[in-house]
C-alpha atoms as a PDB file:
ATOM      1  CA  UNK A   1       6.576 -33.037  -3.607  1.00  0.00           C
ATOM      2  CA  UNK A   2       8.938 -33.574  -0.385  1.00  0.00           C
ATOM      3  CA  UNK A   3       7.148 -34.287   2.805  1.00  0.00           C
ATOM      4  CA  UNK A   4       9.441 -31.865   4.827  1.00  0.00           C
ATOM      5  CA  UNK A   5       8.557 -28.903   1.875  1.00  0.00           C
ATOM      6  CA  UNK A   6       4.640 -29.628   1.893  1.00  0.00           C
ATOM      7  CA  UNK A   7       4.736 -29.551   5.943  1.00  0.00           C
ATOM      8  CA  UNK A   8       7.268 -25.872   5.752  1.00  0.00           C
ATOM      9  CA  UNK A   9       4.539 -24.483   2.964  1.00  0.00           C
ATOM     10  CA  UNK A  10       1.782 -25.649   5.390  1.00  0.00           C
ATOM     11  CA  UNK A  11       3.415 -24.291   8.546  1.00  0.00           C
ATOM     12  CA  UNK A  12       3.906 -20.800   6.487  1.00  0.00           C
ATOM     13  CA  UNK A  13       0.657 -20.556   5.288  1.00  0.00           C
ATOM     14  CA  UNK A  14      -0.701 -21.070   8.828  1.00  0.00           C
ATOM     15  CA  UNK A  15       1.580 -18.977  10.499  1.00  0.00           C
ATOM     16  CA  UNK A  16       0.364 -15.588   7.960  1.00  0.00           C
ATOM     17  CA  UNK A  17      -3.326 -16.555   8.765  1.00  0.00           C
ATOM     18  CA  UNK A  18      -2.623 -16.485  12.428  1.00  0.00           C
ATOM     19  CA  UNK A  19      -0.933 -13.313  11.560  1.00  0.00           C
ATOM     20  CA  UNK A  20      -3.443 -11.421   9.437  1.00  0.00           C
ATOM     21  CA  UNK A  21      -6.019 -12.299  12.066  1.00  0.00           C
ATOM     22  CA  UNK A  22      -4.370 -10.093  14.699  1.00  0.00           C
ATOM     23  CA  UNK A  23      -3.604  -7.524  12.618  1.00  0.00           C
ATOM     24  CA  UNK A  24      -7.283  -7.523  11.786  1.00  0.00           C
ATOM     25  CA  UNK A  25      -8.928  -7.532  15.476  1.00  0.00           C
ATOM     26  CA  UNK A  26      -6.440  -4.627  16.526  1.00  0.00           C
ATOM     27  CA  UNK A  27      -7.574  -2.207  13.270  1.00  0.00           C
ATOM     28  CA  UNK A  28      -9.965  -0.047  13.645  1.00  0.00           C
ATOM     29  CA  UNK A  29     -12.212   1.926  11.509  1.00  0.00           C
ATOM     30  CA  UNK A  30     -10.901   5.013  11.017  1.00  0.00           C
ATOM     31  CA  UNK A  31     -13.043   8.034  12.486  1.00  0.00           C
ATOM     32  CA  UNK A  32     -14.555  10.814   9.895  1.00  0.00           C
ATOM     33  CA  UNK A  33     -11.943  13.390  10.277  1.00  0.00           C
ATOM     34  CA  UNK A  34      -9.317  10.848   9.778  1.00  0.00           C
ATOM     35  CA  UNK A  35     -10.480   9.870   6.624  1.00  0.00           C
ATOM     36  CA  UNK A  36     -11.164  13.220   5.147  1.00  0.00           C
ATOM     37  CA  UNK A  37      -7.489  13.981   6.422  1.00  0.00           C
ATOM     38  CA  UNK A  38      -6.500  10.570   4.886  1.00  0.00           C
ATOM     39  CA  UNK A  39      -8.090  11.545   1.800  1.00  0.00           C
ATOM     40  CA  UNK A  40      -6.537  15.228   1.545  1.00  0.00           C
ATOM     41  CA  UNK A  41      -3.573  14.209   1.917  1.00  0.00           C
ATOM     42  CA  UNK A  42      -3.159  11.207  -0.624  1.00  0.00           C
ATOM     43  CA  UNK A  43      -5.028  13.797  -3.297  1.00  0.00           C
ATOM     44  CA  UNK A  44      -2.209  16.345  -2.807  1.00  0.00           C
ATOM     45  CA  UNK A  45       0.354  13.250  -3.018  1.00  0.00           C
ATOM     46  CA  UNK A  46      -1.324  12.401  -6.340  1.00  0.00           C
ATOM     47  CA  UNK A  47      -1.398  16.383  -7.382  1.00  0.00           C
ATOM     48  CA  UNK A  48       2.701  17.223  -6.604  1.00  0.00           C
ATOM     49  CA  UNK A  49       3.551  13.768  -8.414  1.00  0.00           C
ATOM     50  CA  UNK A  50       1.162  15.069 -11.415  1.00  0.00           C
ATOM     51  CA  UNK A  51       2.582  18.568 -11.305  1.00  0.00           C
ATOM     52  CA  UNK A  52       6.283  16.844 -11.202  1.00  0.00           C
ATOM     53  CA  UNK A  53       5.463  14.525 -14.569  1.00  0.00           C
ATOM     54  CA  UNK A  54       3.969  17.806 -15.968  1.00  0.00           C
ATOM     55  CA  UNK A  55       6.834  19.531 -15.527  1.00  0.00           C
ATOM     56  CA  UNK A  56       9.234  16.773 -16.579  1.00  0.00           C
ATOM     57  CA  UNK A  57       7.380  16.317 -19.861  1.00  0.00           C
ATOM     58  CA  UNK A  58       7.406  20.548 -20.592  1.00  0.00           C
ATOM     59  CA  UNK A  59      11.577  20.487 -20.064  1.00  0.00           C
ATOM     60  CA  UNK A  60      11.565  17.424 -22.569  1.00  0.00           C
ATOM     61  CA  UNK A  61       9.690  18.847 -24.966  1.00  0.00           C
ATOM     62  CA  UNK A  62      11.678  22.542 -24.521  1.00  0.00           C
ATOM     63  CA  UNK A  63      15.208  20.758 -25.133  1.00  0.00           C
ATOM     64  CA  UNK A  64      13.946  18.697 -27.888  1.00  0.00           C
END
């Protein structure tokens, strides 16, 4: 493997850790009412992307 491509992987890989690590200490835990808001929300996401499929597949199967 080239010297110059070993040191560029190297500097890369350090440069993400460094990275992640900042990210990480400036995160926090997210309080209880966040998360229940958090949580409402990605369930109704998951229940108009259902309810689109659902409705999809019925119009697929009524032209058929």
């Amino acid at each position: 493997m080239d010297h110059q491509y070993k040191r560029s992987l190297w500097t890369k890989i350090k440069s993400f850790l460094i990275e992640s690590k900042r990210v990480l200490k400036i995160t926090k835990k997210p309080s209880q009412e966040e998360f229940k808001t958090i949580v409402k929300m990605s369930g109704l996401g998951i229940l108009i992307i259902g309810v689109i499929g659902f409705v999809i597949q019925i119009i697929a199967t009524l032209i058929k």
